[in-house]
PDB file of N, CA and C in Angstrom:
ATOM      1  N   UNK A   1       0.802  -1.189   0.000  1.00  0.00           N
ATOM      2  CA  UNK A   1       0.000   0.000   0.000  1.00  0.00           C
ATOM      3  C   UNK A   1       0.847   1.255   0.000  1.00  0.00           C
ATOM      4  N   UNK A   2       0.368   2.048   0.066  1.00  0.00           N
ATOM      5  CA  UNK A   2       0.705   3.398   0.429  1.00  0.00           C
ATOM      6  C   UNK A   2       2.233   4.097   1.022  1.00  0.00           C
ATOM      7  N   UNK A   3       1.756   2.646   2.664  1.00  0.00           N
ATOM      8  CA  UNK A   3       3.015   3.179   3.599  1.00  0.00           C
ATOM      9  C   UNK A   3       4.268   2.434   2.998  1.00  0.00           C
ATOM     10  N   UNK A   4       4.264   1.447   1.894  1.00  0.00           N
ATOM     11  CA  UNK A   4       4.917   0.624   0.478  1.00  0.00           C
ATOM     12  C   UNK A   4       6.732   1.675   0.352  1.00  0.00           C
ATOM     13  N   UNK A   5       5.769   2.683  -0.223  1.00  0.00           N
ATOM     14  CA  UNK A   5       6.639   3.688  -0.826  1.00  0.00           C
ATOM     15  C   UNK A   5       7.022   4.751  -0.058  1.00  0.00           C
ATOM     16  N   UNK A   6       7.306   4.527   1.476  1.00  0.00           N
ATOM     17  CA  UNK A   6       8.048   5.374   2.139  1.00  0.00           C
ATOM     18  C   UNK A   6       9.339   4.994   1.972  1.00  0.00           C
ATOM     19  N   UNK A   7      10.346   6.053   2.692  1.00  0.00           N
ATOM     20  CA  UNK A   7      11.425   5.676   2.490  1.00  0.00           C
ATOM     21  C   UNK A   7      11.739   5.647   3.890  1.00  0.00           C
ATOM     22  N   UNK A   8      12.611   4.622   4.283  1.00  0.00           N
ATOM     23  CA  UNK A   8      13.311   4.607   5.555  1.00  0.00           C
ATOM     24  C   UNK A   8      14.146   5.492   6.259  1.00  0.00           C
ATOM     25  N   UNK A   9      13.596   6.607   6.985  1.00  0.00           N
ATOM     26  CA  UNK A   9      14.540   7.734   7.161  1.00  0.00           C
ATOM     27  C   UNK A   9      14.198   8.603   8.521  1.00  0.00           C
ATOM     28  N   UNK A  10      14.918   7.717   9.890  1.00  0.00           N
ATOM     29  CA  UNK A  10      14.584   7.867  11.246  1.00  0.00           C
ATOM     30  C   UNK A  10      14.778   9.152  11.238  1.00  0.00           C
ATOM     31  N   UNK A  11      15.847   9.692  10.876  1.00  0.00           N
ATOM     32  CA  UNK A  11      16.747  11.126  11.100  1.00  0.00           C
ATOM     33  C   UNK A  11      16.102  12.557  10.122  1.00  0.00           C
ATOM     34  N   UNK A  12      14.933  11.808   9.552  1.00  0.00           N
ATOM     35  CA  UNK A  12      14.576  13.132   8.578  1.00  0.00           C
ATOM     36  C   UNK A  12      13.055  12.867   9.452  1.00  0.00           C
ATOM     37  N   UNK A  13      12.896  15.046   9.593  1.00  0.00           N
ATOM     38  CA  UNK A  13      11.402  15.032  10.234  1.00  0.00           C
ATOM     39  C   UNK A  13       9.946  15.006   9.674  1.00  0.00           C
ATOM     40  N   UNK A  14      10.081  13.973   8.556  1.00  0.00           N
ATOM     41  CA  UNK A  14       8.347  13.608   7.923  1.00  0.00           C
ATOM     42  C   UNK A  14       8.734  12.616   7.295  1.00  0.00           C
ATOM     43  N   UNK A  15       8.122  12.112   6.816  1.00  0.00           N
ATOM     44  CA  UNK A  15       7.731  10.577   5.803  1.00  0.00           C
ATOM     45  C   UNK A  15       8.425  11.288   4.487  1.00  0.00           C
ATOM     46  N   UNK A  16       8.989  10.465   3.732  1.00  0.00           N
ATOM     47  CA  UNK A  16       9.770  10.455   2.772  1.00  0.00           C
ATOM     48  C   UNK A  16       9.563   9.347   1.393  1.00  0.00           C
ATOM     49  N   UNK A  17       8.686   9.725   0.517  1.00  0.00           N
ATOM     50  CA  UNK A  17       8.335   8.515  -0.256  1.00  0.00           C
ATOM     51  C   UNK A  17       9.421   8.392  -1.373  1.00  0.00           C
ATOM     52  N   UNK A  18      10.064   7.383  -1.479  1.00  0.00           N
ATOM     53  CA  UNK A  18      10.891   6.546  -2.601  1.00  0.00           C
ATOM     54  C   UNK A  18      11.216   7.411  -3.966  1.00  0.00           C
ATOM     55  N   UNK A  19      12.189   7.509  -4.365  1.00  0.00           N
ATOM     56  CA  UNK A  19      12.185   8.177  -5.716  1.00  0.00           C
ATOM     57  C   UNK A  19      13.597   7.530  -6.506  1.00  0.00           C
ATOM     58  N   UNK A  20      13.481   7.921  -7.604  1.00  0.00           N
ATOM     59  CA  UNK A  20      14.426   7.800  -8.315  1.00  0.00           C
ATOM     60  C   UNK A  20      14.434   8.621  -9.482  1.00  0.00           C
ATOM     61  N   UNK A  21      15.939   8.947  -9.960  1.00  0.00           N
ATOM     62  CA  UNK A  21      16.663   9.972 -11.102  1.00  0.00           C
ATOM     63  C   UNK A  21      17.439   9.232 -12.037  1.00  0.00           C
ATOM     64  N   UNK A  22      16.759   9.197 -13.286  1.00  0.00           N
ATOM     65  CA  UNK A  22      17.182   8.674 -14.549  1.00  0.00           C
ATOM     66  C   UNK A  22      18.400   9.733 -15.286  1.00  0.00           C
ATOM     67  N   UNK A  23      19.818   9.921 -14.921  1.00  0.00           N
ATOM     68  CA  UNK A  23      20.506  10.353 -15.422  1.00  0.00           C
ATOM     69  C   UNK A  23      20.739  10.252 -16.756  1.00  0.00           C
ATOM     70  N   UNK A  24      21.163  10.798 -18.409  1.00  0.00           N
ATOM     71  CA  UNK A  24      21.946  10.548 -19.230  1.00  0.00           C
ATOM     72  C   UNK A  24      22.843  11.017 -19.467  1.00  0.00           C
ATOM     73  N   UNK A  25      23.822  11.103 -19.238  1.00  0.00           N
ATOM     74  CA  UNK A  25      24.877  12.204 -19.822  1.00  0.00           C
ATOM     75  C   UNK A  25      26.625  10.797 -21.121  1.00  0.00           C
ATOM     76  N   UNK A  26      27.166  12.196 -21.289  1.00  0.00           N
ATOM     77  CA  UNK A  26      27.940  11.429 -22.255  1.00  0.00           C
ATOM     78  C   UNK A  26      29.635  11.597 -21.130  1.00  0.00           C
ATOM     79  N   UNK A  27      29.923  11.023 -20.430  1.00  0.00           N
ATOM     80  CA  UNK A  27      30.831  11.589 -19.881  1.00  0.00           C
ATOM     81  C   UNK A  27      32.403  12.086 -20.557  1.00  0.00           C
ATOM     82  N   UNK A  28      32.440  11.610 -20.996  1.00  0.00           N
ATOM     83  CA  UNK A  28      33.700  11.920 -21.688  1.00  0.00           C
ATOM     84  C   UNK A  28      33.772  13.924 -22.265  1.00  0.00           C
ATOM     85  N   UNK A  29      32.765  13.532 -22.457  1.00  0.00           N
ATOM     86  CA  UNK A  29      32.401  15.265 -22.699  1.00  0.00           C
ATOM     87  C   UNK A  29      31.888  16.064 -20.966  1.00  0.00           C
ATOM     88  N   UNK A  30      31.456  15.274 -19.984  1.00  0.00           N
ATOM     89  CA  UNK A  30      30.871  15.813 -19.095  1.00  0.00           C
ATOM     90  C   UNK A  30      29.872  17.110 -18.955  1.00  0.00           C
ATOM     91  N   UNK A  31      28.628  16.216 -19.874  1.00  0.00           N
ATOM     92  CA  UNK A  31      27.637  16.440 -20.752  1.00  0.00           C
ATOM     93  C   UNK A  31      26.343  15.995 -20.228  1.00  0.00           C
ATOM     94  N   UNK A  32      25.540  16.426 -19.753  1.00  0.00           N
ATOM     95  CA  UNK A  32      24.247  16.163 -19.222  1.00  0.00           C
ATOM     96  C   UNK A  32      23.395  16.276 -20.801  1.00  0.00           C
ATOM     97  N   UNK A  33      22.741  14.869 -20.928  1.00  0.00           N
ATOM     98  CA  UNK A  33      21.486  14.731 -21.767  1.00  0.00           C
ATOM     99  C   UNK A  33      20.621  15.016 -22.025  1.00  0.00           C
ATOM    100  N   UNK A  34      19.850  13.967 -20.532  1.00  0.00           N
ATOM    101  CA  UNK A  34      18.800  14.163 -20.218  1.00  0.00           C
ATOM    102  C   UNK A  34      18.298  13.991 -18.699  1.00  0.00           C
ATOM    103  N   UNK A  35      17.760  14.564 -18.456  1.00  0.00           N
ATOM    104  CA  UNK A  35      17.308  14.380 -16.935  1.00  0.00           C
ATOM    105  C   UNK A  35      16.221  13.885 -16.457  1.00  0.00           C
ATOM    106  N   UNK A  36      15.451  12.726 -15.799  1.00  0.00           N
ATOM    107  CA  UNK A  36      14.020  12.627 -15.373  1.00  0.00           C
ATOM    108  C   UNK A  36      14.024  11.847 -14.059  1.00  0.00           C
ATOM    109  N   UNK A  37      12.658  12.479 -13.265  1.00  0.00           N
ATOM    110  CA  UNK A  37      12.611  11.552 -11.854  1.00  0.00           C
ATOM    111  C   UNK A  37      11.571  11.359 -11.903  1.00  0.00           C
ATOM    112  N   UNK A  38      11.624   9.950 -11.412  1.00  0.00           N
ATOM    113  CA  UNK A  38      10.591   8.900 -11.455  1.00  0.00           C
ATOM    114  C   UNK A  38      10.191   8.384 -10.074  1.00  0.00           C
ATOM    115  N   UNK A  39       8.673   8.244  -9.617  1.00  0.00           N
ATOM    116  CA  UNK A  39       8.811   8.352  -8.089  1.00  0.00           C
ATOM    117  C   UNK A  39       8.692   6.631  -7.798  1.00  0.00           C
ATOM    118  N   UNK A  40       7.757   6.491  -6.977  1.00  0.00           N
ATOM    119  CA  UNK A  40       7.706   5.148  -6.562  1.00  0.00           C
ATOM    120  C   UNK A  40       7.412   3.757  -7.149  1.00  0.00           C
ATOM    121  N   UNK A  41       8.621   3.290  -7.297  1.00  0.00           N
ATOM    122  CA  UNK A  41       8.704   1.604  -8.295  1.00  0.00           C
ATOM    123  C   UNK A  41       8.118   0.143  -7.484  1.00  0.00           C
ATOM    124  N   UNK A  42       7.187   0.088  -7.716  1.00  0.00           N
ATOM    125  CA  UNK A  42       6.630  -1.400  -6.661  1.00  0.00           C
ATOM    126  C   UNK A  42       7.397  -2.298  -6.618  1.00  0.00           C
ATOM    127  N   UNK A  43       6.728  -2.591  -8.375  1.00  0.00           N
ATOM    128  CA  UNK A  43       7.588  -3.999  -8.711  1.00  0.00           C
ATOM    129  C   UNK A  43       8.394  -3.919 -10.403  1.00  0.00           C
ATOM    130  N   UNK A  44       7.549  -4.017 -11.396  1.00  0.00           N
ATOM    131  CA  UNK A  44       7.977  -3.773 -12.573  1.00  0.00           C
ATOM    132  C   UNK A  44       7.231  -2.373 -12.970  1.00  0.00           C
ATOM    133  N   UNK A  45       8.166  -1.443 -13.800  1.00  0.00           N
ATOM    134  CA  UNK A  45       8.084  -0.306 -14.360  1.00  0.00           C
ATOM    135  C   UNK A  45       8.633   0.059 -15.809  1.00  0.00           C
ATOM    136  N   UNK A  46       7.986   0.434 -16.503  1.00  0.00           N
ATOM    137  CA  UNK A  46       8.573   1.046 -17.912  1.00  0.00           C
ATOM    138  C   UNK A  46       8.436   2.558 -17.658  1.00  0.00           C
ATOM    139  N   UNK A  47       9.631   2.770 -18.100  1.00  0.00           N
ATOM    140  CA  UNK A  47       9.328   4.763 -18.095  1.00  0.00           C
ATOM    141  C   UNK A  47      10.680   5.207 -19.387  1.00  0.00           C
ATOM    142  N   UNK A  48       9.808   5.941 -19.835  1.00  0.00           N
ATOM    143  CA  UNK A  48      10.701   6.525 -21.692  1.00  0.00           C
ATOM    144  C   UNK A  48      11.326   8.095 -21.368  1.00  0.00           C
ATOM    145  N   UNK A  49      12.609   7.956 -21.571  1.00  0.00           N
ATOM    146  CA  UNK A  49      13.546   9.184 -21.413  1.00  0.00           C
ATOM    147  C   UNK A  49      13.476   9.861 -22.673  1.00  0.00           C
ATOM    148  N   UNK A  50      13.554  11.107 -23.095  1.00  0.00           N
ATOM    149  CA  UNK A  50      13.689  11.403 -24.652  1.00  0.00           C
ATOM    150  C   UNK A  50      14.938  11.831 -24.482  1.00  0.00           C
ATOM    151  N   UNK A  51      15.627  12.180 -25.588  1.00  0.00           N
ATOM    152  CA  UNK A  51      16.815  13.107 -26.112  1.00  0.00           C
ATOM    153  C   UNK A  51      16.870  13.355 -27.737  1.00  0.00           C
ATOM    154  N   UNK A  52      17.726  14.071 -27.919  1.00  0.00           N
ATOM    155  CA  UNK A  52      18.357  14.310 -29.292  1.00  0.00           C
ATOM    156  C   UNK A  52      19.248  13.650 -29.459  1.00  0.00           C
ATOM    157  N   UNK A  53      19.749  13.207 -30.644  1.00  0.00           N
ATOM    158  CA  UNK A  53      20.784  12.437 -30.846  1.00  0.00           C
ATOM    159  C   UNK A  53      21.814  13.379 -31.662  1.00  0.00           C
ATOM    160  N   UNK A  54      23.182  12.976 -31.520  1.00  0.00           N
ATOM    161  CA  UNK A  54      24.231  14.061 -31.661  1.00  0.00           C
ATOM    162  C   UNK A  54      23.731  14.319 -33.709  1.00  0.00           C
ATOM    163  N   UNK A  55      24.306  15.241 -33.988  1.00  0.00           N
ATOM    164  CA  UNK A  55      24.341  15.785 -35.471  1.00  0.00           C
ATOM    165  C   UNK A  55      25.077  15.513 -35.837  1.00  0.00           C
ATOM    166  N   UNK A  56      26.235  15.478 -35.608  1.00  0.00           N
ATOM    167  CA  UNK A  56      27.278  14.456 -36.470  1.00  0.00           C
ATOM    168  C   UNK A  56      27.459  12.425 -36.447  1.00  0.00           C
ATOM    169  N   UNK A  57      27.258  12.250 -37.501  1.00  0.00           N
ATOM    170  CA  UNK A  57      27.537  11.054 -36.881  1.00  0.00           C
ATOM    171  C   UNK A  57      28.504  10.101 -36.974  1.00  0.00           C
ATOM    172  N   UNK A  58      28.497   9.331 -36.195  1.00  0.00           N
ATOM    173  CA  UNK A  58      29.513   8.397 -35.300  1.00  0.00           C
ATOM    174  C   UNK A  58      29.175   7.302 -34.329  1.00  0.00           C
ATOM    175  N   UNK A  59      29.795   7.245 -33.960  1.00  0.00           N
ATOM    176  CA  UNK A  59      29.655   6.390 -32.662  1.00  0.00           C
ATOM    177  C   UNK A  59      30.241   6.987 -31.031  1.00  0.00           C
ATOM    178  N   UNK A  60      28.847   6.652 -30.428  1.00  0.00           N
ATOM    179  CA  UNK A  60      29.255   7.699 -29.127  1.00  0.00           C
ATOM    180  C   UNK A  60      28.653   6.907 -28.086  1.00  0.00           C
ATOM    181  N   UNK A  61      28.968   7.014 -27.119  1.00  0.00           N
ATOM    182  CA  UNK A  61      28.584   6.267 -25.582  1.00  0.00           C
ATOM    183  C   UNK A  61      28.006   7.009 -24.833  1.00  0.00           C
ATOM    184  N   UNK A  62      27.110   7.244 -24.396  1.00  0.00           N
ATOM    185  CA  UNK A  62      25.995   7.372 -23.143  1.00  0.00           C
ATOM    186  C   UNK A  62      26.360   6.566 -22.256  1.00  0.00           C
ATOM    187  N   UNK A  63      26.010   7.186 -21.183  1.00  0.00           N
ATOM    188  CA  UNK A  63      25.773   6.528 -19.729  1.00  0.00           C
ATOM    189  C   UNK A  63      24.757   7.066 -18.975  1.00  0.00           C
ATOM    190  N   UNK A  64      23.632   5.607 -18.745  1.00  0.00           N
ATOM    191  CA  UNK A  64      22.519   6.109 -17.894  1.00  0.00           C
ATOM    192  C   UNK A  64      22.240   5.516 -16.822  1.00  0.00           C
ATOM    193  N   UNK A  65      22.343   6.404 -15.710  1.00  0.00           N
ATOM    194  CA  UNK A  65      22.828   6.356 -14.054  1.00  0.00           C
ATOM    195  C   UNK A  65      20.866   6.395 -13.555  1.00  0.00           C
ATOM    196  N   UNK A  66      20.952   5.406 -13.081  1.00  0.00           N
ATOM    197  CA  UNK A  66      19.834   5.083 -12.162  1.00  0.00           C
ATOM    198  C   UNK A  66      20.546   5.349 -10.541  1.00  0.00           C
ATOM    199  N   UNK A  67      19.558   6.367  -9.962  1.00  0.00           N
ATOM    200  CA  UNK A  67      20.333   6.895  -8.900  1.00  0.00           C
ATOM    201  C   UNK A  67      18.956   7.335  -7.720  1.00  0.00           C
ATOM    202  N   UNK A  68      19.091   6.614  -6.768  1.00  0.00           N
ATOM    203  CA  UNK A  68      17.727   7.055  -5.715  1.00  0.00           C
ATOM    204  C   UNK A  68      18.041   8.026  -5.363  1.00  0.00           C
ATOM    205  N   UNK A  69      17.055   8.537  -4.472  1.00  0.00           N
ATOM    206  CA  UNK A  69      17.134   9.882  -3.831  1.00  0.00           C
ATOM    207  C   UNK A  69      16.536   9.814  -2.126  1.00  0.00           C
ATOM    208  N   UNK A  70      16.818   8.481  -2.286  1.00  0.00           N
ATOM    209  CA  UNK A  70      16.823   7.980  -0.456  1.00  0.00           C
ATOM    210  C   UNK A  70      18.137   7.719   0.077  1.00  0.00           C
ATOM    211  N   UNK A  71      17.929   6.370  -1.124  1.00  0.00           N
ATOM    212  CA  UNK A  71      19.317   5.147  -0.110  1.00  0.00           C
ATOM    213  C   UNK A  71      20.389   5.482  -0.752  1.00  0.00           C
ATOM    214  N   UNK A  72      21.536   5.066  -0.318  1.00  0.00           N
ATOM    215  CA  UNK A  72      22.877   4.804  -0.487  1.00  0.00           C
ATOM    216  C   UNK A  72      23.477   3.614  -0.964  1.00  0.00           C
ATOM    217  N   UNK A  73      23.761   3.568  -2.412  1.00  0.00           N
ATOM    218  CA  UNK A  73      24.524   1.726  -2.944  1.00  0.00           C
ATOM    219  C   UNK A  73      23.437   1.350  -3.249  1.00  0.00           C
ATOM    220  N   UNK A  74      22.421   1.676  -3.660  1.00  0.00           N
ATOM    221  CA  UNK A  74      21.308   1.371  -4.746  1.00  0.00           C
ATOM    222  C   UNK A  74      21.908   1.638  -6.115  1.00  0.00           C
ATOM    223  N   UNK A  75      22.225   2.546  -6.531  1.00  0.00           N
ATOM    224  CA  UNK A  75      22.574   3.172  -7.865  1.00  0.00           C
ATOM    225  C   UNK A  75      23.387   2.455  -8.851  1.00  0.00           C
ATOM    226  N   UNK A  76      22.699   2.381 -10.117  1.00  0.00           N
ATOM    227  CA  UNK A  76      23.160   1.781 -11.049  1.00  0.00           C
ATOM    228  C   UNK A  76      23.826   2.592 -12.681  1.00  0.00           C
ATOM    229  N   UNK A  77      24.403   1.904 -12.911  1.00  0.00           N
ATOM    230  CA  UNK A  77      25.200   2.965 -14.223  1.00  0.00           C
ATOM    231  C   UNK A  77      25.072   1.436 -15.454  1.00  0.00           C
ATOM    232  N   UNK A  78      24.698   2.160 -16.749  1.00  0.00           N
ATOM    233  CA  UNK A  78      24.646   1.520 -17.968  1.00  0.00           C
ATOM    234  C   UNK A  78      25.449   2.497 -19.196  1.00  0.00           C
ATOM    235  N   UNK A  79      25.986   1.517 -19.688  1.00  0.00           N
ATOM    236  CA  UNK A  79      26.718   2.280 -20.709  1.00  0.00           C
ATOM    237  C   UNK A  79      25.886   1.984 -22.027  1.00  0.00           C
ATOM    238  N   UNK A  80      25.187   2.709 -23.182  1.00  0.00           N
ATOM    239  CA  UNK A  80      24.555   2.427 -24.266  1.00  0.00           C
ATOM    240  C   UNK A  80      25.316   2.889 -25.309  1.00  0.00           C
ATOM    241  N   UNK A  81      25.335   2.451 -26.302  1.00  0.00           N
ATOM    242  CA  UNK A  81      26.381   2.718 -27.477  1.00  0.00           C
ATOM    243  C   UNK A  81      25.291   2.935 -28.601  1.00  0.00           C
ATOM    244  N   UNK A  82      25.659   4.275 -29.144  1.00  0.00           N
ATOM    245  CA  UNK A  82      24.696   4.486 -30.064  1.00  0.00           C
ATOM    246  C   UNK A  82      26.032   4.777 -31.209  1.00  0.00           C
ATOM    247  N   UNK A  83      25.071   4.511 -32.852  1.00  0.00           N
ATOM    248  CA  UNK A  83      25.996   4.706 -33.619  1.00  0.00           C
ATOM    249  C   UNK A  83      25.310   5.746 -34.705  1.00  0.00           C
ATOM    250  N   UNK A  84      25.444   6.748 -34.663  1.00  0.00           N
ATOM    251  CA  UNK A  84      24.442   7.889 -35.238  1.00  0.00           C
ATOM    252  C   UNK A  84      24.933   7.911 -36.721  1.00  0.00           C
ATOM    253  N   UNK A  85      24.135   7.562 -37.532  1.00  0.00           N
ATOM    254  CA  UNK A  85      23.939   7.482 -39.503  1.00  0.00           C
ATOM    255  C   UNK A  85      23.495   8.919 -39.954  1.00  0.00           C
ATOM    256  N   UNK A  86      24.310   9.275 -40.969  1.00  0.00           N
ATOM    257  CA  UNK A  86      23.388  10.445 -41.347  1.00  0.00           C
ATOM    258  C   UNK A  86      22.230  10.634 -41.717  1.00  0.00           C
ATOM    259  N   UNK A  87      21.249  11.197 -41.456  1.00  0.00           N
ATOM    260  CA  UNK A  87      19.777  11.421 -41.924  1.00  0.00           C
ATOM    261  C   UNK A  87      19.580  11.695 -43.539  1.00  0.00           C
ATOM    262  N   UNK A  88      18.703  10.731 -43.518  1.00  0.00           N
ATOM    263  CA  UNK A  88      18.465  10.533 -45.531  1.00  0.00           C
ATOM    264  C   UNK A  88      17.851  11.866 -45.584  1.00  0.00           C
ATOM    265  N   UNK A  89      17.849  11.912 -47.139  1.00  0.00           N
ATOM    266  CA  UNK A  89      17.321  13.250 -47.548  1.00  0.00           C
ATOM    267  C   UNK A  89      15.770  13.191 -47.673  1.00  0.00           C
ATOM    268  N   UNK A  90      15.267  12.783 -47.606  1.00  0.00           N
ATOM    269  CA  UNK A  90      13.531  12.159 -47.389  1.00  0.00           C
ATOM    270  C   UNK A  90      13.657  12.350 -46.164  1.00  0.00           C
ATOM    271  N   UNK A  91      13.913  12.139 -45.209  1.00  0.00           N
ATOM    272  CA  UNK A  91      13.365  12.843 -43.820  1.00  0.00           C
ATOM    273  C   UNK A  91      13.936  14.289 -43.433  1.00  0.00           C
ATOM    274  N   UNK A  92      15.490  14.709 -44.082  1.00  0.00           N
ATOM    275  CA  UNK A  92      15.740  15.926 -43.955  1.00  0.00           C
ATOM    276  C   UNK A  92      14.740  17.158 -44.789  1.00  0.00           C
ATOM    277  N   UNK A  93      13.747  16.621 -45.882  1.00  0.00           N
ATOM    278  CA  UNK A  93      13.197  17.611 -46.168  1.00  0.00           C
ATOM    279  C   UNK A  93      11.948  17.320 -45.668  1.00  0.00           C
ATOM    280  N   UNK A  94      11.406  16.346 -45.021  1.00  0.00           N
ATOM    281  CA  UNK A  94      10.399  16.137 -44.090  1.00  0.00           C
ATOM    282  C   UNK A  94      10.347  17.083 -43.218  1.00  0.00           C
ATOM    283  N   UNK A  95      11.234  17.543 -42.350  1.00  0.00           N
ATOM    284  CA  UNK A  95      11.773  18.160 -41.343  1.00  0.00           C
ATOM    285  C   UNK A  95      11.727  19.717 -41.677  1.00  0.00           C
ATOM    286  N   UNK A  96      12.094  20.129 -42.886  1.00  0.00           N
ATOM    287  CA  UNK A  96      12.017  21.550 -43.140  1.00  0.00           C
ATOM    288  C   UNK A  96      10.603  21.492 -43.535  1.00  0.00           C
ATOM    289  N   UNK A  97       9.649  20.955 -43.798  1.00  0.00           N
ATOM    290  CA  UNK A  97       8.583  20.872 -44.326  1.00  0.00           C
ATOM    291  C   UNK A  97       7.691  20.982 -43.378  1.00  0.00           C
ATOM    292  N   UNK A  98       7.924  20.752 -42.153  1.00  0.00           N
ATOM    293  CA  UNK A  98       7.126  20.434 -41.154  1.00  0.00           C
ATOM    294  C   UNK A  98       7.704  21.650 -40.066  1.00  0.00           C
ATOM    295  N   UNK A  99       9.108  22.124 -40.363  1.00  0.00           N
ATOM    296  CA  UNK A  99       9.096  23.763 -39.936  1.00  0.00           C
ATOM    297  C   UNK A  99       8.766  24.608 -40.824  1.00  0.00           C
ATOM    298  N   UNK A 100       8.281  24.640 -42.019  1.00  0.00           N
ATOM    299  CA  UNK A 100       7.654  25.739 -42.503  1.00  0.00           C
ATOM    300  C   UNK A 100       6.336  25.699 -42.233  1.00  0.00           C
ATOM    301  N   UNK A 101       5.506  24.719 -41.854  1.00  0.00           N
ATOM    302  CA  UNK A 101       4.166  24.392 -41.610  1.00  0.00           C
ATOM    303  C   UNK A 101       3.909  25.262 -39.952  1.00  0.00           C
ATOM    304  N   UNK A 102       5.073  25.069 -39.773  1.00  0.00           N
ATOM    305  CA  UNK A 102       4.852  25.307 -38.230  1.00  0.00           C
ATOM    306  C   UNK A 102       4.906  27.051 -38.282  1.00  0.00           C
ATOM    307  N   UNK A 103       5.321  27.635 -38.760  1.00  0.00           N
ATOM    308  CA  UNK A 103       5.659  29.639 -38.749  1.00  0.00           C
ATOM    309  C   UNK A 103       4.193  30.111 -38.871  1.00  0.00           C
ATOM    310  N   UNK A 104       4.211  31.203 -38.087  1.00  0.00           N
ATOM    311  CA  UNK A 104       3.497  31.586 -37.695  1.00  0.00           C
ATOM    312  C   UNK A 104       3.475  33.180 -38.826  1.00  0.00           C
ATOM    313  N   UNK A 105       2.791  33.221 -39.812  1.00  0.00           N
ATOM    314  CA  UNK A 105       2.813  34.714 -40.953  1.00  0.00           C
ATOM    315  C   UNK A 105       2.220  35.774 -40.018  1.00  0.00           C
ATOM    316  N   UNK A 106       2.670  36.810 -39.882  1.00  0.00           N
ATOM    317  CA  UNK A 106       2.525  38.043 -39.056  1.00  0.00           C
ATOM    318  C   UNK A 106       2.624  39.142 -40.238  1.00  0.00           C
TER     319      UNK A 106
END
């Protein structure tokens, strides 16, 4: 229930419910992505981070840090390897097509 998603915390003065912070960053650059917090996980959870993906492409490494905001030595780190292709020209003029749609004539 409810009292589920407290967090264990004698020394803090109110109830404290469970959370967690979906880090992305690229470290090598020491580069923040993306940022999101996600509160109380029962049992199984899906939750979708967005970002941009770099403009040049290559191959580049992310790291995404699962990190509570209670406990201590919970926290987890994943390394994802993305390999970024250049964007075909059918979606690059998709894209200008869909910002000219978007302007606003004044």
């Amino acid at each position: 229930g409810k009292q589920d998603r407290h967090a264990i915390t004698p020394r803090f003065p109110k109830s404290k419910d469970e959370g967690w912070f979906l880090i992305l960053g690229e470290v090598d650059k020491r580069e923040l992505i993306a940022l999101k917090r996600v509160g109380y996980v029962r049992n199984h959870h899906v939750v979708s981070i967005s970002f941009y993906t770099p403009e040049v492409p290559g191959r580049y490494i992310y790291t995404l840090y699962f990190m509570s905001d209670c406990y201590l030595g919970l926290d987890q780190q994943y390394d994802i390897h993305l390999h970024v292709t250049p964007a075909s020209v059918s979606a690059q003029a998709d894209e200008i097509s869909d910002a000219l749609t978007d302007l606003e004539v004044k």
